[in-house]
Each structure stands twice: as C-alpha cells, then as structure tokens.
Protein backbone atom coordinates (compact mmCIF):
# COMPACT_ATOMS: atom_id res chain seq x y z
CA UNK A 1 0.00 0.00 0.00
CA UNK A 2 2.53 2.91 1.16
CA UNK A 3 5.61 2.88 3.21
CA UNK A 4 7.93 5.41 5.01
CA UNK A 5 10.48 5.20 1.77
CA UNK A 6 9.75 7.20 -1.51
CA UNK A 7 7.76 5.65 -4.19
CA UNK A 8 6.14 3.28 -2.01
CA UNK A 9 9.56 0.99 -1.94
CA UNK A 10 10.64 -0.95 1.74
CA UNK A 11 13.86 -3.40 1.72
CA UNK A 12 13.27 -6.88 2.98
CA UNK A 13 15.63 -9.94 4.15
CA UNK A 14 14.24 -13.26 3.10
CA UNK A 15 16.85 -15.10 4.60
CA UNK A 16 14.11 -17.11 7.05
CA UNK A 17 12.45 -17.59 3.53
CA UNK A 18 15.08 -18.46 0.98
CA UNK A 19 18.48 -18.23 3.10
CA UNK A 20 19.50 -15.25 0.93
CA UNK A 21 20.60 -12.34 3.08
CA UNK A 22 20.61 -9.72 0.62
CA UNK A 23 17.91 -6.99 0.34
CA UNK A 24 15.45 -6.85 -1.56
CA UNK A 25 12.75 -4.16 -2.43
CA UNK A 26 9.29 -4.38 -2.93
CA UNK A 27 7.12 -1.24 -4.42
CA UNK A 28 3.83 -0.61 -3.37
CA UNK A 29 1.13 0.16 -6.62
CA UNK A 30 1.27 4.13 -7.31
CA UNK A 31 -2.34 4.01 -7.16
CA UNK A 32 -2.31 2.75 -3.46
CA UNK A 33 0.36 5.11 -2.79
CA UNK A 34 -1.28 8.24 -3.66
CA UNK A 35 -4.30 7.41 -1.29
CA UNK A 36 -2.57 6.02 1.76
CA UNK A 37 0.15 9.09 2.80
CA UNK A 38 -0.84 9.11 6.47
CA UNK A 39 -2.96 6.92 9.45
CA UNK A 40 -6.10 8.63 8.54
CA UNK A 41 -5.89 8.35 5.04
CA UNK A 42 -4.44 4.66 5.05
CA UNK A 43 -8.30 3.84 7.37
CA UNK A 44 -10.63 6.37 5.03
CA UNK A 45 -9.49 4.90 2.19
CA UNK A 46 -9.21 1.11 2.91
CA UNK A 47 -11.91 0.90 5.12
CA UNK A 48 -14.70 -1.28 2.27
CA UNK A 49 -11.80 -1.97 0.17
CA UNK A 50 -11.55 -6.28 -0.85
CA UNK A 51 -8.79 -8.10 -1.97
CA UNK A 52 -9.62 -11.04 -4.78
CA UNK A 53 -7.02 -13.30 -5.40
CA UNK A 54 -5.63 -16.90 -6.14
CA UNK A 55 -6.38 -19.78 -3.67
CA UNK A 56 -3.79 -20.18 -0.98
CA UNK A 57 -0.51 -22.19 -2.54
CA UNK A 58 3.26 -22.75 -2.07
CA UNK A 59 4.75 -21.04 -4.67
CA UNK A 60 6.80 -18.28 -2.92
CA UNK A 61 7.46 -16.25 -6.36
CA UNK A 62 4.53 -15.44 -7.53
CA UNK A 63 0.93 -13.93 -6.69
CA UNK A 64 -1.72 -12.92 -8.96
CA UNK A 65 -4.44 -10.40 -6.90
CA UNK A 66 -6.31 -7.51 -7.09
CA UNK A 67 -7.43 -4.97 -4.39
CA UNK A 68 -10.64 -3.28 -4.98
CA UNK A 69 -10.94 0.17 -3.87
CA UNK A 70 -14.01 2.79 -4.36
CA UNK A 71 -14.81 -0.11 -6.67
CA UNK A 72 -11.75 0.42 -8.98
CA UNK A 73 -9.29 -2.31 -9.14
CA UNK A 74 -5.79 -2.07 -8.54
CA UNK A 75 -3.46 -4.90 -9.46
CA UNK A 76 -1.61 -7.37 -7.31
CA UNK A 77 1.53 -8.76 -8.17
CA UNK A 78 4.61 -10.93 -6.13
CA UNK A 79 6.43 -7.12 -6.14
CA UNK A 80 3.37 -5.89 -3.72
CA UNK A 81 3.70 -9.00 -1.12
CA UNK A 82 5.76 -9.29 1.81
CA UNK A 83 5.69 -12.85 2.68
CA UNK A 84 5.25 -13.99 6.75
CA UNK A 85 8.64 -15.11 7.33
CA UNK A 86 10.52 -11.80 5.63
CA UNK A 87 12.41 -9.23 8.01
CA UNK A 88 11.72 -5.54 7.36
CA UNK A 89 14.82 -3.80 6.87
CA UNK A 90 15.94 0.18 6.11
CA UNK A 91 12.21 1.05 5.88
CA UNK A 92 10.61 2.63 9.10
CA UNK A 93 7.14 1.35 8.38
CA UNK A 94 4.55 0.24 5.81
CA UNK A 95 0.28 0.13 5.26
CA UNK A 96 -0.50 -3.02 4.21
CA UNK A 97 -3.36 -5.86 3.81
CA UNK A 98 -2.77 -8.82 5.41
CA UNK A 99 -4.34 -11.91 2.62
CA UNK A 100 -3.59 -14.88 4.26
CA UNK A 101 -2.76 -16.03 7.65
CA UNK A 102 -1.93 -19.32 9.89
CA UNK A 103 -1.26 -22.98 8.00
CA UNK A 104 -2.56 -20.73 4.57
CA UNK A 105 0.60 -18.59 3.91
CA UNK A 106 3.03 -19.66 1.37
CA UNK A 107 5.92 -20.41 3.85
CA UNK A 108 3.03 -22.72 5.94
CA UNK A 109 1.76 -24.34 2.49
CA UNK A 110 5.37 -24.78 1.29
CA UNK A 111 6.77 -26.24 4.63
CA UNK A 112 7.16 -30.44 4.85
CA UNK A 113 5.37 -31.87 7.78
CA UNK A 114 7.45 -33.33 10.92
C-alpha cells in the first residue's frame, strides 16, 4: 500500500524464507500510494476496500491479486507481497493488507510436515 520510503519501496531480508541475506525491495502500486500518505488516510481509504485473489498455494514467487478500492481495481503482483517469514529492513514502516494467515501462507503451504 505505502511505506515510510519514496515511491512506495521498503527493503526486505528473506533469509528465514530463501536463506539469501541480501535486500530486496518491494514497491507498493502508485495508485495505493497516492491514497494512503498518512494513518487517517491509510483507514478512510481502505476501510470497504476487498482483496480477490488466487487460492492459498506454495509457490513463494509469484501472486496474482487484485485490491478493490471505491470499486476500482488495482493490481496485485509478487512485487506488492511481503511474505510472513521476511524481516523488514531500512524502511521505518509500511500500510499493508494482510491476505492470508496461519497454515494458509506460502511459507506454511510450502513447509514439509514433521
């Protein structure tokens, strides 16, 4: 959605993900950015949005979604998700929408059971 950075851009460590430790950056959609500068606008703005996506899965790199806001759509991609199990790094803070949670997050779905 936004985050402290310009452009919308935070760094991330995967290395709990991928056991990579360089950064990486993710960019939030200009759309989203333009509407979610501060706390109030982040909860005016957000508050009916929807997200439709793909069914929970396991492949880490890549997500196909939408978010729906004031019934305009605003693409989704694997450049807009920070997966559970990434570090933020550099980046003071970010808006987000969490999509999936518990045993349906990719790191869950892609773990091997004990």
């Amino acid at each position: 959605m936004n985050s402290s950075a310009a452009k919308g851009i935070c760094y991330i460590e995967t290395k709990n993900l991928d056991g990579e430790t360089n950064l990486k950056h993710k960019q939030a959609n200009k759309i989203t950015i333009d509407i979610s500068r501060s706390d109030e606008e982040v909860l005016g703005n957000f508050k009916n949005c929807y997200v439709e996506c793909e069914n929970p899965n396991e492949i880490l790199y890549k997500f196909d979604g939408t978010v729906i806001i004031n019934n305009a759509p605003v693409p989704l991609g694997i450049d807009q998700m920070l997966l559970r199990g990434s570090s933020l790094k550099n980046t003071e803070y970010i808006y987000g929408i969490v999509v999936f949670t518990g045993h349906e997050t990719k790191i869950m779905k892609n773990s091997a059971r004990s």
